[in-house]
PDBML (XML) file of the C-alpha atoms, coordinates in Angstrom:
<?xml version="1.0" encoding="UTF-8" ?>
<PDBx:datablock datablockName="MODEL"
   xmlns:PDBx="http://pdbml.pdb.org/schema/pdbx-v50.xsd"
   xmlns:xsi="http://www.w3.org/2001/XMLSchema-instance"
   xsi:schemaLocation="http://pdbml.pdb.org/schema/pdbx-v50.xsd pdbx-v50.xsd">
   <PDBx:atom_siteCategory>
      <PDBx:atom_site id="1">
         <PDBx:B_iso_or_equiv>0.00</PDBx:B_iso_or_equiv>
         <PDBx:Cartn_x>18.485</PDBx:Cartn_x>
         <PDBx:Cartn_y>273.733</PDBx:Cartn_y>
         <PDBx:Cartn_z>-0.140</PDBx:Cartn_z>
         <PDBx:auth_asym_id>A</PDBx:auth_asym_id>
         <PDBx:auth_atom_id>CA</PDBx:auth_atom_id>
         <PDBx:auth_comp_id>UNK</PDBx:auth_comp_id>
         <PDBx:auth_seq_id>1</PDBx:auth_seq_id>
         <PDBx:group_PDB>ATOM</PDBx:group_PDB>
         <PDBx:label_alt_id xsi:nil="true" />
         <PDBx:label_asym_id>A</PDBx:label_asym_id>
         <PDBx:label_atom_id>CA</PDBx:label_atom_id>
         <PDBx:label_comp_id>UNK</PDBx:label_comp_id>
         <PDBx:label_entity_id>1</PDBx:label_entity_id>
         <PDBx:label_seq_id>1</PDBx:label_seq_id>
         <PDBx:occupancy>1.00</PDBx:occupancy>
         <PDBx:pdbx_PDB_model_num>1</PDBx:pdbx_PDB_model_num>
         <PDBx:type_symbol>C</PDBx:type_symbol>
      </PDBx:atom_site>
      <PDBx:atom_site id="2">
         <PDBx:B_iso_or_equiv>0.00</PDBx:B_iso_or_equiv>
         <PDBx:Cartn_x>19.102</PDBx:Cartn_x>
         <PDBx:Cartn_y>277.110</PDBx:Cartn_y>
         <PDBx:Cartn_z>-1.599</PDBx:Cartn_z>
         <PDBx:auth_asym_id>A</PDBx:auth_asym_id>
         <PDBx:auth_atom_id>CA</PDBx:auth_atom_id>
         <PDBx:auth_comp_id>UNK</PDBx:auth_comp_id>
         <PDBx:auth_seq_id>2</PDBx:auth_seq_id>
         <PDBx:group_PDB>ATOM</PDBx:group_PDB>
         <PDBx:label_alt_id xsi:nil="true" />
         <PDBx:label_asym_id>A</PDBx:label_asym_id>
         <PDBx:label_atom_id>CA</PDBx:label_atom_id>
         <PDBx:label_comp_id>UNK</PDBx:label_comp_id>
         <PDBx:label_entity_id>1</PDBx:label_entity_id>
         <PDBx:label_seq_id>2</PDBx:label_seq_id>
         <PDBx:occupancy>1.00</PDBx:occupancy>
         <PDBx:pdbx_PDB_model_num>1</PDBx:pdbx_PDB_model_num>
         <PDBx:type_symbol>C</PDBx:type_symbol>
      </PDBx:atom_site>
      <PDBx:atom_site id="3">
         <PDBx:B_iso_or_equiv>0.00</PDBx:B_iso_or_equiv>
         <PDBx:Cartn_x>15.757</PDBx:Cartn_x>
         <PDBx:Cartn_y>278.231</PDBx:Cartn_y>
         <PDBx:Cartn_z>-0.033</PDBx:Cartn_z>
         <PDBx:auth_asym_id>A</PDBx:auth_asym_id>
         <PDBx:auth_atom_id>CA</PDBx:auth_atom_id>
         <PDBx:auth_comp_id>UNK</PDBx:auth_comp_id>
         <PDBx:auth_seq_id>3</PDBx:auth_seq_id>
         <PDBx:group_PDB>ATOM</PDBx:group_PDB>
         <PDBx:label_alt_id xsi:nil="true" />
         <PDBx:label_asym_id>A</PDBx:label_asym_id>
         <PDBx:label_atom_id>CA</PDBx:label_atom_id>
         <PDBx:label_comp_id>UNK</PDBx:label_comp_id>
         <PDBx:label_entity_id>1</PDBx:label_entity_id>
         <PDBx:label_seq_id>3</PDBx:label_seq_id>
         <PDBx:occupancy>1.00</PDBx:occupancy>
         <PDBx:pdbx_PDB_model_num>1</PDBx:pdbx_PDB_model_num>
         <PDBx:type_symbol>C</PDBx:type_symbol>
      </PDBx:atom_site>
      <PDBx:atom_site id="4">
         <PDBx:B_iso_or_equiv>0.00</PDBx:B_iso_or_equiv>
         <PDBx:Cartn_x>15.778</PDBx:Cartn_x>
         <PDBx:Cartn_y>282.538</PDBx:Cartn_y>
         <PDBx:Cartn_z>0.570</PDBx:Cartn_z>
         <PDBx:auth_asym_id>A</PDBx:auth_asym_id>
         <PDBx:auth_atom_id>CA</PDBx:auth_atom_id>
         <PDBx:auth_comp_id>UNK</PDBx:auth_comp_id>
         <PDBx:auth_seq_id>4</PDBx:auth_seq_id>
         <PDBx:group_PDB>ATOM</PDBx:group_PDB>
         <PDBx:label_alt_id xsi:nil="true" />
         <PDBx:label_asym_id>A</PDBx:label_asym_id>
         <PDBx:label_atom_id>CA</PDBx:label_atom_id>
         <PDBx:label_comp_id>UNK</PDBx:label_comp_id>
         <PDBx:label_entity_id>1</PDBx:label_entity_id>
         <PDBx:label_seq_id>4</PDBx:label_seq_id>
         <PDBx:occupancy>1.00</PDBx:occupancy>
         <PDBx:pdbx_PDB_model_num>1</PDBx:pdbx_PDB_model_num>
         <PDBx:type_symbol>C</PDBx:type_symbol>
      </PDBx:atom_site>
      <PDBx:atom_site id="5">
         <PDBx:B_iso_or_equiv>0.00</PDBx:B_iso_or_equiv>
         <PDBx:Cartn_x>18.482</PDBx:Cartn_x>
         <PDBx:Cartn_y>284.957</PDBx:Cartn_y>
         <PDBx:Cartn_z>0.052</PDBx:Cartn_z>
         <PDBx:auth_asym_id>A</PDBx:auth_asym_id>
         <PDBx:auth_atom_id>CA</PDBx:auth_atom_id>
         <PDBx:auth_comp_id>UNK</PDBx:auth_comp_id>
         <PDBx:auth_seq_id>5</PDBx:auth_seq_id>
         <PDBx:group_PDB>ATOM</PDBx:group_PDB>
         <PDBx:label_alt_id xsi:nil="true" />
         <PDBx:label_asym_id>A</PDBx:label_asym_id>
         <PDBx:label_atom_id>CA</PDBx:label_atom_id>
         <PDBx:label_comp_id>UNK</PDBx:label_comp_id>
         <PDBx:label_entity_id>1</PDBx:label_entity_id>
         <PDBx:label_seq_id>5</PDBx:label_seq_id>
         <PDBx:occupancy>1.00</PDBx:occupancy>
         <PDBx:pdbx_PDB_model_num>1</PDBx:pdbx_PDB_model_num>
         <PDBx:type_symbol>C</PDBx:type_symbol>
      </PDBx:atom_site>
      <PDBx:atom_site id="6">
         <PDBx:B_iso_or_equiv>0.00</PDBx:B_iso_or_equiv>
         <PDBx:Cartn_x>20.678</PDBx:Cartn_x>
         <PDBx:Cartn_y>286.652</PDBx:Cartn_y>
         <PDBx:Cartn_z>3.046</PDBx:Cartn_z>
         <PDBx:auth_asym_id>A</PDBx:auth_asym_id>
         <PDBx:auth_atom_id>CA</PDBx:auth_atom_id>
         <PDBx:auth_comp_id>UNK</PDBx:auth_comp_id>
         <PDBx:auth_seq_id>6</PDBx:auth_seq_id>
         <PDBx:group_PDB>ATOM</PDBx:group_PDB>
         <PDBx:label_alt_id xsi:nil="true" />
         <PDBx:label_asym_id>A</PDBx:label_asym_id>
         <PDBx:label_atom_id>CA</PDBx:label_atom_id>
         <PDBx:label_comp_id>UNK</PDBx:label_comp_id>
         <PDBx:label_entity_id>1</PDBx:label_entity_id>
         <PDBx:label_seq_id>6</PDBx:label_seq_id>
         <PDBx:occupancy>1.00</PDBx:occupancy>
         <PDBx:pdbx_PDB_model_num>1</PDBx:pdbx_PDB_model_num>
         <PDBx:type_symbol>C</PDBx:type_symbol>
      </PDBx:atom_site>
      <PDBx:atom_site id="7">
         <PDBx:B_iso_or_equiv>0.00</PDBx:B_iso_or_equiv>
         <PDBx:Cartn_x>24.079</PDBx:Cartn_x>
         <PDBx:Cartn_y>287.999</PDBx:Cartn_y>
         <PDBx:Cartn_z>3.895</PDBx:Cartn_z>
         <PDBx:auth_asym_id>A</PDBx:auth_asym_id>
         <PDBx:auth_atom_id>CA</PDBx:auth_atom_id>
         <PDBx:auth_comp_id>UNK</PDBx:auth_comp_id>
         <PDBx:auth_seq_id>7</PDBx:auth_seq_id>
         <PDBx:group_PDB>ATOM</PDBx:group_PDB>
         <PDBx:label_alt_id xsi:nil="true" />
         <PDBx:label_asym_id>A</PDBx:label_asym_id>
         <PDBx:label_atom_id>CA</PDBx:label_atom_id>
         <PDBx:label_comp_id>UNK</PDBx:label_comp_id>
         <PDBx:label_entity_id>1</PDBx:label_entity_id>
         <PDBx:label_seq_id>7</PDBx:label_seq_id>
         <PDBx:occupancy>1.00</PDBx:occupancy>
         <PDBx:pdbx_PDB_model_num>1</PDBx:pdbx_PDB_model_num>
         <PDBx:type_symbol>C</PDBx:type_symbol>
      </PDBx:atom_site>
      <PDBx:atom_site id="8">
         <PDBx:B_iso_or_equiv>0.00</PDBx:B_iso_or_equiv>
         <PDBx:Cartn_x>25.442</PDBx:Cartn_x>
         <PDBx:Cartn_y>287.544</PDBx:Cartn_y>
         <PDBx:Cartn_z>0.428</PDBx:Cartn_z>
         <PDBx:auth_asym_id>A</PDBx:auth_asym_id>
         <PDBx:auth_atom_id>CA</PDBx:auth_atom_id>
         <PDBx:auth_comp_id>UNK</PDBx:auth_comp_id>
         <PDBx:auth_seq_id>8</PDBx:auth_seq_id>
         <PDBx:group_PDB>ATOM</PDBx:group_PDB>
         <PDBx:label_alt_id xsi:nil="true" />
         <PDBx:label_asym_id>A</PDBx:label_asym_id>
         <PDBx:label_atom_id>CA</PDBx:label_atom_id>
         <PDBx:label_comp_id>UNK</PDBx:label_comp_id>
         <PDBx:label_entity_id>1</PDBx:label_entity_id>
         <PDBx:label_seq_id>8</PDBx:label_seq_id>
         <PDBx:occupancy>1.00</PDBx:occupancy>
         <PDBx:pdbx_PDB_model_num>1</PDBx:pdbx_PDB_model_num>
         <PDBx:type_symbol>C</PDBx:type_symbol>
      </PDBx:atom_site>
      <PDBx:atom_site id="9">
         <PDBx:B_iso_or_equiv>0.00</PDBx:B_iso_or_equiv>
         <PDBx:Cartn_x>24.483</PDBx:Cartn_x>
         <PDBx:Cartn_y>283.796</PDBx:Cartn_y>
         <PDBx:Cartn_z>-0.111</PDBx:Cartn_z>
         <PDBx:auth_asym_id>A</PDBx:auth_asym_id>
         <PDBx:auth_atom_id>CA</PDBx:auth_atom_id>
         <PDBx:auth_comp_id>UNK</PDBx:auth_comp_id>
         <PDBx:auth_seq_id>9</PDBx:auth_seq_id>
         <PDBx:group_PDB>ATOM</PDBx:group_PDB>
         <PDBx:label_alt_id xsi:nil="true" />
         <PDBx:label_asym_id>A</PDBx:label_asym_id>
         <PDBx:label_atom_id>CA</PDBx:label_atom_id>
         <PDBx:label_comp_id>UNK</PDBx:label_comp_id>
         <PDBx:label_entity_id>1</PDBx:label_entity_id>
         <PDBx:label_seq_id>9</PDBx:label_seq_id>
         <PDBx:occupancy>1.00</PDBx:occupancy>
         <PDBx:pdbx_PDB_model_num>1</PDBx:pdbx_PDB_model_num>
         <PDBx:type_symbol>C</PDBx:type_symbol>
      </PDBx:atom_site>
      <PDBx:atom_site id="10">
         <PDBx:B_iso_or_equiv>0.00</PDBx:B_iso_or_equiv>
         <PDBx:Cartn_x>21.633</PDBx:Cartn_x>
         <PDBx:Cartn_y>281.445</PDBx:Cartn_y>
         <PDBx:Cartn_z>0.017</PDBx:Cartn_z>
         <PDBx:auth_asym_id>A</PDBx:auth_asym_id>
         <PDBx:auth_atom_id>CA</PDBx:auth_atom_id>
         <PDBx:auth_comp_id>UNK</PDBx:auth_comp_id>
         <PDBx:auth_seq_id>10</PDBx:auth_seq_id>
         <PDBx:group_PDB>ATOM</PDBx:group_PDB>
         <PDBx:label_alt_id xsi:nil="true" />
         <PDBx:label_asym_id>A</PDBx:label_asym_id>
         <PDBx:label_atom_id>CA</PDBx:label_atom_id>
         <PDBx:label_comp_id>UNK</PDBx:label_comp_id>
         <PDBx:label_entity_id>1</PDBx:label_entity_id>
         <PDBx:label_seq_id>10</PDBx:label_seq_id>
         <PDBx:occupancy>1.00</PDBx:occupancy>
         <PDBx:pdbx_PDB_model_num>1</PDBx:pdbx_PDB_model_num>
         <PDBx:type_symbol>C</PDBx:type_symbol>
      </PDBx:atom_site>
      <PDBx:atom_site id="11">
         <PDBx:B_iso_or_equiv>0.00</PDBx:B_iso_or_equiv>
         <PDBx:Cartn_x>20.427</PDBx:Cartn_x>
         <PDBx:Cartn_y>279.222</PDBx:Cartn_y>
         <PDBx:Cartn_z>3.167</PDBx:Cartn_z>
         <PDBx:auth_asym_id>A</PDBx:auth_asym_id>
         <PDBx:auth_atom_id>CA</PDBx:auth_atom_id>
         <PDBx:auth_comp_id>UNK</PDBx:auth_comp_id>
         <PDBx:auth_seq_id>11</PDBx:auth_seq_id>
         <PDBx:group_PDB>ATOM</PDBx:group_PDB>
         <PDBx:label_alt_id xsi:nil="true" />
         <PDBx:label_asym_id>A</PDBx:label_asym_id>
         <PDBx:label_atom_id>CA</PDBx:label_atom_id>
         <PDBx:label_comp_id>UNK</PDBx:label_comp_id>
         <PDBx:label_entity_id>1</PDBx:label_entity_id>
         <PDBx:label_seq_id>11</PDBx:label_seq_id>
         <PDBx:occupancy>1.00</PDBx:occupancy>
         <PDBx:pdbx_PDB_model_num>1</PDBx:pdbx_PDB_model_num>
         <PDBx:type_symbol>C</PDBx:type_symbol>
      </PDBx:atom_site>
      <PDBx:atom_site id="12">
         <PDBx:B_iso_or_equiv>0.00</PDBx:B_iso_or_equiv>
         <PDBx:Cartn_x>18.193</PDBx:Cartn_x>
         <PDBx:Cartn_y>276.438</PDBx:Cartn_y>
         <PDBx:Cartn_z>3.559</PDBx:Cartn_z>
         <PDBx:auth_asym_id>A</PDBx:auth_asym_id>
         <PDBx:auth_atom_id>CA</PDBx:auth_atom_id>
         <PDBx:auth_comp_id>UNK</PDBx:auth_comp_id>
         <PDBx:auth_seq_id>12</PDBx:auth_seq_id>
         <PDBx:group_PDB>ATOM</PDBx:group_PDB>
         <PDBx:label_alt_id xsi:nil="true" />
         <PDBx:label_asym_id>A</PDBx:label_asym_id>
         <PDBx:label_atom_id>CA</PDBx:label_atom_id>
         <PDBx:label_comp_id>UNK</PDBx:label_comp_id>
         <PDBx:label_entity_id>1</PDBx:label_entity_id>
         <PDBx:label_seq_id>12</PDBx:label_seq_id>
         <PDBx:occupancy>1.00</PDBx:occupancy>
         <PDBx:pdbx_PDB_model_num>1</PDBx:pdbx_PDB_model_num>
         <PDBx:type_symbol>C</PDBx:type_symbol>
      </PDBx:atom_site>
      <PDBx:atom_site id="13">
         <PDBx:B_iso_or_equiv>0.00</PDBx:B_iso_or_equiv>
         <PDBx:Cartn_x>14.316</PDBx:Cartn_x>
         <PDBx:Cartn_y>276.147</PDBx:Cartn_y>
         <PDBx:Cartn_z>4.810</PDBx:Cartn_z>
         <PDBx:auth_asym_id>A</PDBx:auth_asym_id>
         <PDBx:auth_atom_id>CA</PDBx:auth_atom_id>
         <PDBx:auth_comp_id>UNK</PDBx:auth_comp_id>
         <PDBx:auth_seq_id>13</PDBx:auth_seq_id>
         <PDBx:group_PDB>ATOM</PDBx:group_PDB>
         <PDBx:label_alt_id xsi:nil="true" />
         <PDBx:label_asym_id>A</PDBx:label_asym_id>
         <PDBx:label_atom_id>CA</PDBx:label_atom_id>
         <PDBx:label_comp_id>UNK</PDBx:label_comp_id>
         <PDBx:label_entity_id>1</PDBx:label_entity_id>
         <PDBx:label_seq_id>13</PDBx:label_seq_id>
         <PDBx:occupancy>1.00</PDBx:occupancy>
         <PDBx:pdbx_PDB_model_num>1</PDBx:pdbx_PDB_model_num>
         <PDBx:type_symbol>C</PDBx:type_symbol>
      </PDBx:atom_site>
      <PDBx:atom_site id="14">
         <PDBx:B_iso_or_equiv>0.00</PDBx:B_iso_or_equiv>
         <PDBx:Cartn_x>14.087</PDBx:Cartn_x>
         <PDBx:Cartn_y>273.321</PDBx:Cartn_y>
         <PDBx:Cartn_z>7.988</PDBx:Cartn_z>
         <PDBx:auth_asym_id>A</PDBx:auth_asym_id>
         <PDBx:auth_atom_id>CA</PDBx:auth_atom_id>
         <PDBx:auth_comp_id>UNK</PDBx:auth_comp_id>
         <PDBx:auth_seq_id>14</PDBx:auth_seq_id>
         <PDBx:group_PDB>ATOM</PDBx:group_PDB>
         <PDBx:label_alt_id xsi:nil="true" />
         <PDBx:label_asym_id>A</PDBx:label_asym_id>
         <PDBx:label_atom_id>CA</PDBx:label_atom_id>
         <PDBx:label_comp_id>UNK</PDBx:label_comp_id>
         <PDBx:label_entity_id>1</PDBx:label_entity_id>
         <PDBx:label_seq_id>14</PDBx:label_seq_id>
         <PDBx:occupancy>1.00</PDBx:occupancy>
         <PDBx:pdbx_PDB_model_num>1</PDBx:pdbx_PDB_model_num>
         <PDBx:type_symbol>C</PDBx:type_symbol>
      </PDBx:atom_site>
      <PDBx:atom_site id="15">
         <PDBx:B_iso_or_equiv>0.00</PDBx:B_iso_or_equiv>
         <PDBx:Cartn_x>10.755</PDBx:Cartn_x>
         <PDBx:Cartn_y>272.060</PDBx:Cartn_y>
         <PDBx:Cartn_z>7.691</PDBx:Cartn_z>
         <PDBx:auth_asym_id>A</PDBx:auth_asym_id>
         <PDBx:auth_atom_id>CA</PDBx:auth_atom_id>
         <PDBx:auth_comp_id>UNK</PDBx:auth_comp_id>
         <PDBx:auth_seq_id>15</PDBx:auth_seq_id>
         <PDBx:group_PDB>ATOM</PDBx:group_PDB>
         <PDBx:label_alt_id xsi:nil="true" />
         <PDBx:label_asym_id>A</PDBx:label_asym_id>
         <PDBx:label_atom_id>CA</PDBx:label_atom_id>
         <PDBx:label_comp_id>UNK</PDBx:label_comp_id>
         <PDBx:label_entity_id>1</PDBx:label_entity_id>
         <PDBx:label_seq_id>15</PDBx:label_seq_id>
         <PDBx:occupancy>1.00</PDBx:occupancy>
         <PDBx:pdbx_PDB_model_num>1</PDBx:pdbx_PDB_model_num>
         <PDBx:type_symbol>C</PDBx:type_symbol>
      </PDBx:atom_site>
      <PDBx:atom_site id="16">
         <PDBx:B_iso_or_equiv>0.00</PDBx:B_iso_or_equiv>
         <PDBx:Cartn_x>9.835</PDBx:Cartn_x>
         <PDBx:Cartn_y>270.918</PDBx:Cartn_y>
         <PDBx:Cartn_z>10.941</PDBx:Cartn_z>
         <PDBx:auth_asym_id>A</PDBx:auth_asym_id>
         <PDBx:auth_atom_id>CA</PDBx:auth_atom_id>
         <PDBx:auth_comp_id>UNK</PDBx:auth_comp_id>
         <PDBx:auth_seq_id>16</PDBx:auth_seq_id>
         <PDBx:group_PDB>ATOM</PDBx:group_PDB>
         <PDBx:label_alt_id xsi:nil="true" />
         <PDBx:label_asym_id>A</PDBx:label_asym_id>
         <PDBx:label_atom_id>CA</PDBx:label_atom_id>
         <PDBx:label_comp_id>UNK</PDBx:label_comp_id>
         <PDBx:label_entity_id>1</PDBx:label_entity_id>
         <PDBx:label_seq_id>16</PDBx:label_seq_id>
         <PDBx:occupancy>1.00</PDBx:occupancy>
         <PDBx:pdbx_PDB_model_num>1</PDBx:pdbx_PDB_model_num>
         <PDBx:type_symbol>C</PDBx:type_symbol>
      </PDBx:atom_site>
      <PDBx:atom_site id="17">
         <PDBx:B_iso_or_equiv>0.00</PDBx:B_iso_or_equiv>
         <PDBx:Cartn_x>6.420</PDBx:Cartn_x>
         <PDBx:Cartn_y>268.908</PDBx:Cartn_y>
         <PDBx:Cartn_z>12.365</PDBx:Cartn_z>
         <PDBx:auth_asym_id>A</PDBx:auth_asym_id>
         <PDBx:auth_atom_id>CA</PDBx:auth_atom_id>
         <PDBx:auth_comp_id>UNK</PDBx:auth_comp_id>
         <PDBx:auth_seq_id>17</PDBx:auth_seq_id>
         <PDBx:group_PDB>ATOM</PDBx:group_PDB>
         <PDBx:label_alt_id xsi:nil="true" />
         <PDBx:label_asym_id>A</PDBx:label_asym_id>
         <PDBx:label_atom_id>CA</PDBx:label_atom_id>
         <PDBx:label_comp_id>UNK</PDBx:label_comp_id>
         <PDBx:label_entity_id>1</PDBx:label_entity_id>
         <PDBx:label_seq_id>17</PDBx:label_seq_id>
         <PDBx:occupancy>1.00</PDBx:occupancy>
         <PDBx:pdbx_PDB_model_num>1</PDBx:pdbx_PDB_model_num>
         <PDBx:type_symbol>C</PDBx:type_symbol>
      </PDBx:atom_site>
      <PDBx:atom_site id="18">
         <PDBx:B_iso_or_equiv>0.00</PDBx:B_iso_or_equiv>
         <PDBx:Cartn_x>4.717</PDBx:Cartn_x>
         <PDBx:Cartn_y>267.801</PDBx:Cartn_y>
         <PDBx:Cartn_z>15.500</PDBx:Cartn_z>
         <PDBx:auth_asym_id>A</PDBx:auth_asym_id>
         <PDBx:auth_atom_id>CA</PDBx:auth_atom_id>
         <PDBx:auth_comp_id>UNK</PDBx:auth_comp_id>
         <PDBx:auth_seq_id>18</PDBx:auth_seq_id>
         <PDBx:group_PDB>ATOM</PDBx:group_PDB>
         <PDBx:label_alt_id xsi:nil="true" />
         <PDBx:label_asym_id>A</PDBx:label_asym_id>
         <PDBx:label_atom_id>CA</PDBx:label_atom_id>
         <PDBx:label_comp_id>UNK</PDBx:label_comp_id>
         <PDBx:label_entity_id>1</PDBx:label_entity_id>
         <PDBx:label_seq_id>18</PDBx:label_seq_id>
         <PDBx:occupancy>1.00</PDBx:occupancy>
         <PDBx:pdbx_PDB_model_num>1</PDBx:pdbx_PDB_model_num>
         <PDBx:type_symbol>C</PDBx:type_symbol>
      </PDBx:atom_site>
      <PDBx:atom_site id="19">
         <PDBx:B_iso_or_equiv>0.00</PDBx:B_iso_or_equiv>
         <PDBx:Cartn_x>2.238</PDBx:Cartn_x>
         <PDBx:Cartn_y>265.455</PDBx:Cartn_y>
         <PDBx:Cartn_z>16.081</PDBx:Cartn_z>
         <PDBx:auth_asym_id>A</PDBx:auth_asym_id>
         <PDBx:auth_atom_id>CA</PDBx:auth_atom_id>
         <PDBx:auth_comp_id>UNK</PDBx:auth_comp_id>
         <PDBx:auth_seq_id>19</PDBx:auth_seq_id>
         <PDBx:group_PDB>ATOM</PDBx:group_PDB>
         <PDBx:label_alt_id xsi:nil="true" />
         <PDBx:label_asym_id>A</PDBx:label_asym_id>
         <PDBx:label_atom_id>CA</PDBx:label_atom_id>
         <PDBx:label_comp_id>UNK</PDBx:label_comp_id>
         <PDBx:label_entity_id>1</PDBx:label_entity_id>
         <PDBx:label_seq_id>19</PDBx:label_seq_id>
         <PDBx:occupancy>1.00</PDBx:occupancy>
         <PDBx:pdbx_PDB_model_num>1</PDBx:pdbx_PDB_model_num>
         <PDBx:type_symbol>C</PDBx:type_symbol>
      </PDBx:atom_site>
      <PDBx:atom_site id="20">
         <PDBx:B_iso_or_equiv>0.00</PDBx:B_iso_or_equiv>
         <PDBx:Cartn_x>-0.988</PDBx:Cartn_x>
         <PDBx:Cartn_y>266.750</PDBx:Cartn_y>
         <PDBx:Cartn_z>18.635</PDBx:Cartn_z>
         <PDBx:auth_asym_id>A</PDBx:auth_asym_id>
         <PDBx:auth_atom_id>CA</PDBx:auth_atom_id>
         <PDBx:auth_comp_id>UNK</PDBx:auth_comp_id>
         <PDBx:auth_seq_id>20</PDBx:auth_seq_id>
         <PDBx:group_PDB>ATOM</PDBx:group_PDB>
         <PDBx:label_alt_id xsi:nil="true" />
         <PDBx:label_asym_id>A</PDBx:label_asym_id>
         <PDBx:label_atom_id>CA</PDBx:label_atom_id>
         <PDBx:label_comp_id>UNK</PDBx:label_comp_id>
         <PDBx:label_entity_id>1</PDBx:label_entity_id>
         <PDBx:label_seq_id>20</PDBx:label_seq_id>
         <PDBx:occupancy>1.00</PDBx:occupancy>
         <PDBx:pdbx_PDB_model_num>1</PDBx:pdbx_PDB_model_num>
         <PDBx:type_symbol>C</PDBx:type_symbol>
      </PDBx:atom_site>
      <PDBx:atom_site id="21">
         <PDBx:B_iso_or_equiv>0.00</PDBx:B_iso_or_equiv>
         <PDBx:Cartn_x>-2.975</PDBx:Cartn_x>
         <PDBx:Cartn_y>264.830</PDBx:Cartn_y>
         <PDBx:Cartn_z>20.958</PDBx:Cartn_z>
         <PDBx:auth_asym_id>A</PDBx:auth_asym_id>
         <PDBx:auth_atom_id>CA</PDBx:auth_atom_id>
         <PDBx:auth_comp_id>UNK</PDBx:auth_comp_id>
         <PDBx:auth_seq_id>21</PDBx:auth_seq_id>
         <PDBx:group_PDB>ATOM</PDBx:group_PDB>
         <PDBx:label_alt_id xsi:nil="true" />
         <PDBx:label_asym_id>A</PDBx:label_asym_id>
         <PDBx:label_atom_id>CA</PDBx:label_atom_id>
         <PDBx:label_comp_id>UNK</PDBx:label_comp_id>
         <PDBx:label_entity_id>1</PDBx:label_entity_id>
         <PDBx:label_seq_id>21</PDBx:label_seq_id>
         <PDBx:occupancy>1.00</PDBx:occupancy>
         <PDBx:pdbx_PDB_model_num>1</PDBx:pdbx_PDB_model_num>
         <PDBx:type_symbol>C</PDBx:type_symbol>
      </PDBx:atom_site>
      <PDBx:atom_site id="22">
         <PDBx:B_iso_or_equiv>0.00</PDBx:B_iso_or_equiv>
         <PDBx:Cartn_x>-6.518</PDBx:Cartn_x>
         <PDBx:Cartn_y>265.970</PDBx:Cartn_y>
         <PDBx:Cartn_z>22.528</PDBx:Cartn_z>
         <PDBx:auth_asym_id>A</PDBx:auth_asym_id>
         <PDBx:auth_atom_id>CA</PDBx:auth_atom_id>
         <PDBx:auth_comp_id>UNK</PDBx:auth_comp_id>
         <PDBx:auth_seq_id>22</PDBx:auth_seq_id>
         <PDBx:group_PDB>ATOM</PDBx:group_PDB>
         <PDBx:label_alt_id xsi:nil="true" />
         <PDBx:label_asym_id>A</PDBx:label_asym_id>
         <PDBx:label_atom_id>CA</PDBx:label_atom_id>
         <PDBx:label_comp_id>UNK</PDBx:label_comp_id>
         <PDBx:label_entity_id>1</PDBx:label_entity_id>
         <PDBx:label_seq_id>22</PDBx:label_seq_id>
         <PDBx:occupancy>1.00</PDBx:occupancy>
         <PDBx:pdbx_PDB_model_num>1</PDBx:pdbx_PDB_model_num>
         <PDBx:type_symbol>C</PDBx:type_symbol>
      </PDBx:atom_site>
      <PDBx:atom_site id="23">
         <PDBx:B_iso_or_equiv>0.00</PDBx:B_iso_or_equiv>
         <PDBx:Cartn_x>-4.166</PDBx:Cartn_x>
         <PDBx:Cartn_y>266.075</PDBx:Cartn_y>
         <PDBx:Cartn_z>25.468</PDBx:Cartn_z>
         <PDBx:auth_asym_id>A</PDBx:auth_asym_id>
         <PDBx:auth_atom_id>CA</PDBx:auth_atom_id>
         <PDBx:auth_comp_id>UNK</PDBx:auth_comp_id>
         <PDBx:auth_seq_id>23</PDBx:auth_seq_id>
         <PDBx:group_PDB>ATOM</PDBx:group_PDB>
         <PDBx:label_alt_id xsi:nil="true" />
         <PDBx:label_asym_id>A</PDBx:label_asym_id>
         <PDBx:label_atom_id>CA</PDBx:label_atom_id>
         <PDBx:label_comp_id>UNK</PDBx:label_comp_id>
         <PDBx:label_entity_id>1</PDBx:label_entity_id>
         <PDBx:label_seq_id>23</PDBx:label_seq_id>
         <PDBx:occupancy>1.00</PDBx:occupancy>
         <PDBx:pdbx_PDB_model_num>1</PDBx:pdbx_PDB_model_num>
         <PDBx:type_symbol>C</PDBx:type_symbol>
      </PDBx:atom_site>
      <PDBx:atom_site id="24">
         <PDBx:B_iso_or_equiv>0.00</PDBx:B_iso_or_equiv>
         <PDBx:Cartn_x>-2.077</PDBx:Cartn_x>
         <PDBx:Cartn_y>268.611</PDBx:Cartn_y>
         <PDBx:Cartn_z>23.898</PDBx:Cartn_z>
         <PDBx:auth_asym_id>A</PDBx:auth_asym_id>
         <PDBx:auth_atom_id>CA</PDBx:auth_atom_id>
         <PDBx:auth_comp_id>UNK</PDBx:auth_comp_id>
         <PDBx:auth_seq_id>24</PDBx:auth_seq_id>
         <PDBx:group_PDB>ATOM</PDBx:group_PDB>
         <PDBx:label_alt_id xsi:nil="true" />
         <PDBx:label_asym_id>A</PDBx:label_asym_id>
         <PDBx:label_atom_id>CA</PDBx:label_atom_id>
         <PDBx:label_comp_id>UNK</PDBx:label_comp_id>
         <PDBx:label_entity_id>1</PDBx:label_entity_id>
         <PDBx:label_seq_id>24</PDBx:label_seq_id>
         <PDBx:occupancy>1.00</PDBx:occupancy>
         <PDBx:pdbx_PDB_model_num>1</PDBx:pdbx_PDB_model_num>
         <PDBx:type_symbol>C</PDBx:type_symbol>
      </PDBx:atom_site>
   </PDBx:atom_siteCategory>
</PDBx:datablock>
């Protein structure tokens, strides 16, 4: 929450992941 600054208020950072294969 409250991550970075924009249009006059403050957003949150999604922190997203993924899982690879040697497939991938």
């Amino acid at each position: 929450k409250d991550f970075t600054y924009w249009r006059d208020r403050m957003w949150q950072d999604i922190r997203m992941e993924k899982y690879l294969s040697a497939s991938s």
